[in-house]
Protein backbone atom coordinates (compact mmCIF):
# COMPACT_ATOMS: atom_id res chain seq x y z
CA UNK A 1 89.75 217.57 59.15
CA UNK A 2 87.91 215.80 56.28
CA UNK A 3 84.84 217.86 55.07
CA UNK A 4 82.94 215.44 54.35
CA UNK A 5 82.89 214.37 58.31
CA UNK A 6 80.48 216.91 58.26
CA UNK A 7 79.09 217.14 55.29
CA UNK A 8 77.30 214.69 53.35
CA UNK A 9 76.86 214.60 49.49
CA UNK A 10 73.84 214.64 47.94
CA UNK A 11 71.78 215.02 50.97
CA UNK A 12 72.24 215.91 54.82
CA UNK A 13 74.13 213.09 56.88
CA UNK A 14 71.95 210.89 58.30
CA UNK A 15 72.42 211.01 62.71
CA UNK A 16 71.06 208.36 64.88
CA UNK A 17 70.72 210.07 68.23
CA UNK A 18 71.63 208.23 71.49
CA UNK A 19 72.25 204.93 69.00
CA UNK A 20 68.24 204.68 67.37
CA UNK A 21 66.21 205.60 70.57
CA UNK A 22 63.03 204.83 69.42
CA UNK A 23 64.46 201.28 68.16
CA UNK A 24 66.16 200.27 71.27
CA UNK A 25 67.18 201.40 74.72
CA UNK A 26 69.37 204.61 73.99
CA UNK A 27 73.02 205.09 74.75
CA UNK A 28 73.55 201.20 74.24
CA UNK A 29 75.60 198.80 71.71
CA UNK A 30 71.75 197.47 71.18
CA UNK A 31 70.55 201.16 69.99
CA UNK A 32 74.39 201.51 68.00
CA UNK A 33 73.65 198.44 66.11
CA UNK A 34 69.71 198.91 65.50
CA UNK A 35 70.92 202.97 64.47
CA UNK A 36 73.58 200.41 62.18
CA UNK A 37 71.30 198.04 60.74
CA UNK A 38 68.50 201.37 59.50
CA UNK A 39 71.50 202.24 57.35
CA UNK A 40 72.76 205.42 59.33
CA UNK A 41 76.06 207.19 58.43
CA UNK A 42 76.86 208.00 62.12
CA UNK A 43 75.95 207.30 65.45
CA UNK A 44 75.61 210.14 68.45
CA UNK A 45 75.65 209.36 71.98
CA UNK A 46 76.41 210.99 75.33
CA UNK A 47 79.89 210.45 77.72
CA UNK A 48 79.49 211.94 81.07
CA UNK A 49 82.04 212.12 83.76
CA UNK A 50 81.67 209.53 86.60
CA UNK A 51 83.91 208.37 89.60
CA UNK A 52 86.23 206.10 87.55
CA UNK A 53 86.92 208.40 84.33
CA UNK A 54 84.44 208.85 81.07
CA UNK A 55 81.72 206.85 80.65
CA UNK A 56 78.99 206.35 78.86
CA UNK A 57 75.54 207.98 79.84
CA UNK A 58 72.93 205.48 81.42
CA UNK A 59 70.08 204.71 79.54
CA UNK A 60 66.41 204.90 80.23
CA UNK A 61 65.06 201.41 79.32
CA UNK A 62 68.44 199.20 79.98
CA UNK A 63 70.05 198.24 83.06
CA UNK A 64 73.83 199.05 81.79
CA UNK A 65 75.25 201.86 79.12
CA UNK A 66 78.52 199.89 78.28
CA UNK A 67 81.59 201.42 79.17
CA UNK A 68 82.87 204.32 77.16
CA UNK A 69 86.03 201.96 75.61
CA UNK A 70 83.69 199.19 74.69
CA UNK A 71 81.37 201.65 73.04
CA UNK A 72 84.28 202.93 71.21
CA UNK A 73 85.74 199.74 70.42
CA UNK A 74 82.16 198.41 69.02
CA UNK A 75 81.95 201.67 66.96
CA UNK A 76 85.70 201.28 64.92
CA UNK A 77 84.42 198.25 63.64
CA UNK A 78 81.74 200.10 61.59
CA UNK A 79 82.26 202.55 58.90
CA UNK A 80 80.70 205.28 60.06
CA UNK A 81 80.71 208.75 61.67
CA UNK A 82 80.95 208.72 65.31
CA UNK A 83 79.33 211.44 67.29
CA UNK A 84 80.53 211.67 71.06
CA UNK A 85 78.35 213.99 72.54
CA UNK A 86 80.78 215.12 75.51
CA UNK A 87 78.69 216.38 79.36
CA UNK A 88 80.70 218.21 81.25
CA UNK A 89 84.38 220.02 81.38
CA UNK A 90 87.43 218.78 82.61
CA UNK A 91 87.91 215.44 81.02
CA UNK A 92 88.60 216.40 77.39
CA UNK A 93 92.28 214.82 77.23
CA UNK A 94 90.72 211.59 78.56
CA UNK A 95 88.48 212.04 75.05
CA UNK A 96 90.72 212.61 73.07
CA UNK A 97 93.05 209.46 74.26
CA UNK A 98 89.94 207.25 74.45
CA UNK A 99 89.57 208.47 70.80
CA UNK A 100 93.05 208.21 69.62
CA UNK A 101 93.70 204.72 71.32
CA UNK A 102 90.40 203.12 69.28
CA UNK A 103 91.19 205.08 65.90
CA UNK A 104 88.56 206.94 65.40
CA UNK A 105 90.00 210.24 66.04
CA UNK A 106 89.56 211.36 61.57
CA UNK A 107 86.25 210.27 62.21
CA UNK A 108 85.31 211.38 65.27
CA UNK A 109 83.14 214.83 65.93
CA UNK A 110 83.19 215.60 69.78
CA UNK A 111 79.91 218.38 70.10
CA UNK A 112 79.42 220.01 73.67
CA UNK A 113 77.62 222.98 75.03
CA UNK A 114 80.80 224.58 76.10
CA UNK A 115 82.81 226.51 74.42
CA UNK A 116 86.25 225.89 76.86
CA UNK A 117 85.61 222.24 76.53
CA UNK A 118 85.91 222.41 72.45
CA UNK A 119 88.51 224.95 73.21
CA UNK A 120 90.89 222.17 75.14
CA UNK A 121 90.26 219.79 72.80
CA UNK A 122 91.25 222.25 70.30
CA UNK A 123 94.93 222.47 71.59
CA UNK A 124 94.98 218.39 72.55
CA UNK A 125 93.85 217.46 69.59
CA UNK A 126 93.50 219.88 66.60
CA UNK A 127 92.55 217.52 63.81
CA UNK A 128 89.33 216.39 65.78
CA UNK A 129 85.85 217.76 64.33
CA UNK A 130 84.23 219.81 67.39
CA UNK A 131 80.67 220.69 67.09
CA UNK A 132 79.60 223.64 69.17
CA UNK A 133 75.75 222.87 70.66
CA UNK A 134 73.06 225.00 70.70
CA UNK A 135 70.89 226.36 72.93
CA UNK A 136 71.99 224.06 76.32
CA UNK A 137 68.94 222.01 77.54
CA UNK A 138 70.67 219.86 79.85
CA UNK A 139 67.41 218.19 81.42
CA UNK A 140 65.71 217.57 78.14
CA UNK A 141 62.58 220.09 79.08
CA UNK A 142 62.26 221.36 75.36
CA UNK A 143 60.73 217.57 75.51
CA UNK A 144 58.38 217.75 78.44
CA UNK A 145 54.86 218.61 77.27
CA UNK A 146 53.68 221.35 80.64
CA UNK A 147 56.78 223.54 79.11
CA UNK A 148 56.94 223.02 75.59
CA UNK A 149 54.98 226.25 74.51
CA UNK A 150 57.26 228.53 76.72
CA UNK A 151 60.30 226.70 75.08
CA UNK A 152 59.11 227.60 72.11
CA UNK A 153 58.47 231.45 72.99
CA UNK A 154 62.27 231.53 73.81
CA UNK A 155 63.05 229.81 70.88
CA UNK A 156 61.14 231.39 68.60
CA UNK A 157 63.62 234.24 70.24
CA UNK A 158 66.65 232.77 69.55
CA UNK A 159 65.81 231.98 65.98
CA UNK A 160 65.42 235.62 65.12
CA UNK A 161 69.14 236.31 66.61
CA UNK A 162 70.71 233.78 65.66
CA UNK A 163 71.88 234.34 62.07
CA UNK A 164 73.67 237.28 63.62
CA UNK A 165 75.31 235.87 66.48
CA UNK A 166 76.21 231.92 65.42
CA UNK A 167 79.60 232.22 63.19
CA UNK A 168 80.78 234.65 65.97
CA UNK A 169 79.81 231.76 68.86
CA UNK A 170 81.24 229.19 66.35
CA UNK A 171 84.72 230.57 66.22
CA UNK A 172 85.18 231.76 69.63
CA UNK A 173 84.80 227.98 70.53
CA UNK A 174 86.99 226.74 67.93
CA UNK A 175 84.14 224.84 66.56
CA UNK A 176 83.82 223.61 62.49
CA UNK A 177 79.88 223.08 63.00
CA UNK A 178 77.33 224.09 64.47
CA UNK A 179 74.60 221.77 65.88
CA UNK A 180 71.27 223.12 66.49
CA UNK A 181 67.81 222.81 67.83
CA UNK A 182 65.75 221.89 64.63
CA UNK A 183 63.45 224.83 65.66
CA UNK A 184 66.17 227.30 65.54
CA UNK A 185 67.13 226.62 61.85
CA UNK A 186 66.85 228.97 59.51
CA UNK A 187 68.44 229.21 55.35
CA UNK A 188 69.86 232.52 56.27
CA UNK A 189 72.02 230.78 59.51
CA UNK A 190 73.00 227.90 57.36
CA UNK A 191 74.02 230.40 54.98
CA UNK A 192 76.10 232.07 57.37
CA UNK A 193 77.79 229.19 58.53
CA UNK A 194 78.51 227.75 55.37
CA UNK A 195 79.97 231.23 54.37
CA UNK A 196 82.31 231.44 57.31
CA UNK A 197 83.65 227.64 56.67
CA UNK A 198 81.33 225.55 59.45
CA UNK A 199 78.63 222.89 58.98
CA UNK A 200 74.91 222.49 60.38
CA UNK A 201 73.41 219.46 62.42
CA UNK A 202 70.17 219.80 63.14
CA UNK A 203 69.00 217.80 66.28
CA UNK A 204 66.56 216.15 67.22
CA UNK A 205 64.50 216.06 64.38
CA UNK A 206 61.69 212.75 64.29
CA UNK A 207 59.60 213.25 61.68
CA UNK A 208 59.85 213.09 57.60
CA UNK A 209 58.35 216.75 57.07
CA UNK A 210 60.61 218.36 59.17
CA UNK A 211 63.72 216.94 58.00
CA UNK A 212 61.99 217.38 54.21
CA UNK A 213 62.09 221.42 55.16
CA UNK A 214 65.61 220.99 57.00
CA UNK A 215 67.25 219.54 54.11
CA UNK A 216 65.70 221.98 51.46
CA UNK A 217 67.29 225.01 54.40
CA UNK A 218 70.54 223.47 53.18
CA UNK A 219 71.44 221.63 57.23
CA UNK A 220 74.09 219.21 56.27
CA UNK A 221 73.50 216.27 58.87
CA UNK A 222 70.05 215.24 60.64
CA UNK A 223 69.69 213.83 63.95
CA UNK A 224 67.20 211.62 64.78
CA UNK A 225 65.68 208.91 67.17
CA UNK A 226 63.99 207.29 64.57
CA UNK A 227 66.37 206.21 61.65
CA UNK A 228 63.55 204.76 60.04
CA UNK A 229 62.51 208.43 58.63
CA UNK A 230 65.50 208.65 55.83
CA UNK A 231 63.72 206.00 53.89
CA UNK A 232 63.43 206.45 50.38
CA UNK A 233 64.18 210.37 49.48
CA UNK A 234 62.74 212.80 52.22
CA UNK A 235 61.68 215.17 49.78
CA UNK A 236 58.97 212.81 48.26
């Protein structure tokens, strides 16, 4: 797989996260094209298993997420990295064929939570960038205000672990990045990574300062709702 998939060149890759969610309704062609038109170099968004096969997640704010082939097939006609963020096991050769059939698979990263997910699509596909995603937070409550202090107690946890235990969780999942909680990041984990052959994403990462210090830790892609904050050079 292409390194520089993952790794951007004079700077960290610039993420828009569910499509540009604070430009338009997230998970939609709408938020693709705003995340598009702020001058991204990929776009991240979440498939979910429902009763007919893949699909795309359903958005807060819009009535519809399109369906995952007319996501893909709006995506392949844009230069850029795609990001399929993949909920759930079990459906990881429909992925990868969804993938394949729209031609994105050399410029495609499939990130997930589970290891045996990146695993299968390891064997069914072994030219496809995996991400491995870390720490799970399924229901989004490292964003709810009444728990974000005792998210960050358990983060503040994980941080101080996790140069020691990431390239091991990296490899057992078959993984070539990592892609992190912005609070977790520190130089000396990028520094492993980068030692043992993987790439950092930071995620989800909303204002300039922060993604001024994540960039100067060495992360080599940024995740954001907000495009808008990789104008002009982050570290001015």
């Amino acid at each position: 797989m292409a390194l520089d998939l993952l790794r951007g060149e004079g700077g960290p890759l610039r993420i828009g996260h569910r499509g540009a969610a604070a430009l338009a309704p997230e998970n939609t062609l709408a938020g693709f094209d705003a995340a598009i038109a702020a001058g991204v170099d990929g776009v991240e968004f979440d498939v979910v298993a429902g009763p007919r096969g893949l699909e795309v997640a359903h958005a807060r704010g819009a009535r519809d997420a399109p369906a995952l082939d007319e996501a893909l097939e709006f995506l392949a006609q844009h230069d850029i990295t795609v990001q399929v963020d993949l909920k759930g096991t079990g459906r990881e050769a429909e992925l990868a064929d969804a993938l394949r059939r729209h031609g994105l698979g050399d410029r495609a990263v499939v990130s997930s939570f589970r290891a045996r997910s990146l695993l299968a699509l390891a064997a069914l596909a072994p030219d496809l960038a995996r991400a491995l995603t870390y720490p799970e937070d399924r229901f989004g409550i490292s964003r709810r205000r009444p728990f974000v202090y005792a998210v960050r107690g358990g983060l503040a946890a994980m941080r101080a672990l996790l140069p020691w235990r990431i390239a091991v969780m990296v490899a057992r999942a078959g993984a070539s990045a990592a892609t992190l909680n912005h609070q977790l990041v520190t130089r000396q984990a990028v520094e492993v990574c980068h030692a043992r052959g993987a790439a950092v994403w930071a995620w989800t990462v909303n204002d300039r300062a922060t993604a001024a210090d994540l960039e100067a830790l060495g992360v080599d892609a940024i995740i954001t709702d907000d495009p808008r904050i990789f104008r002009g050079r982050l570290s001015e």
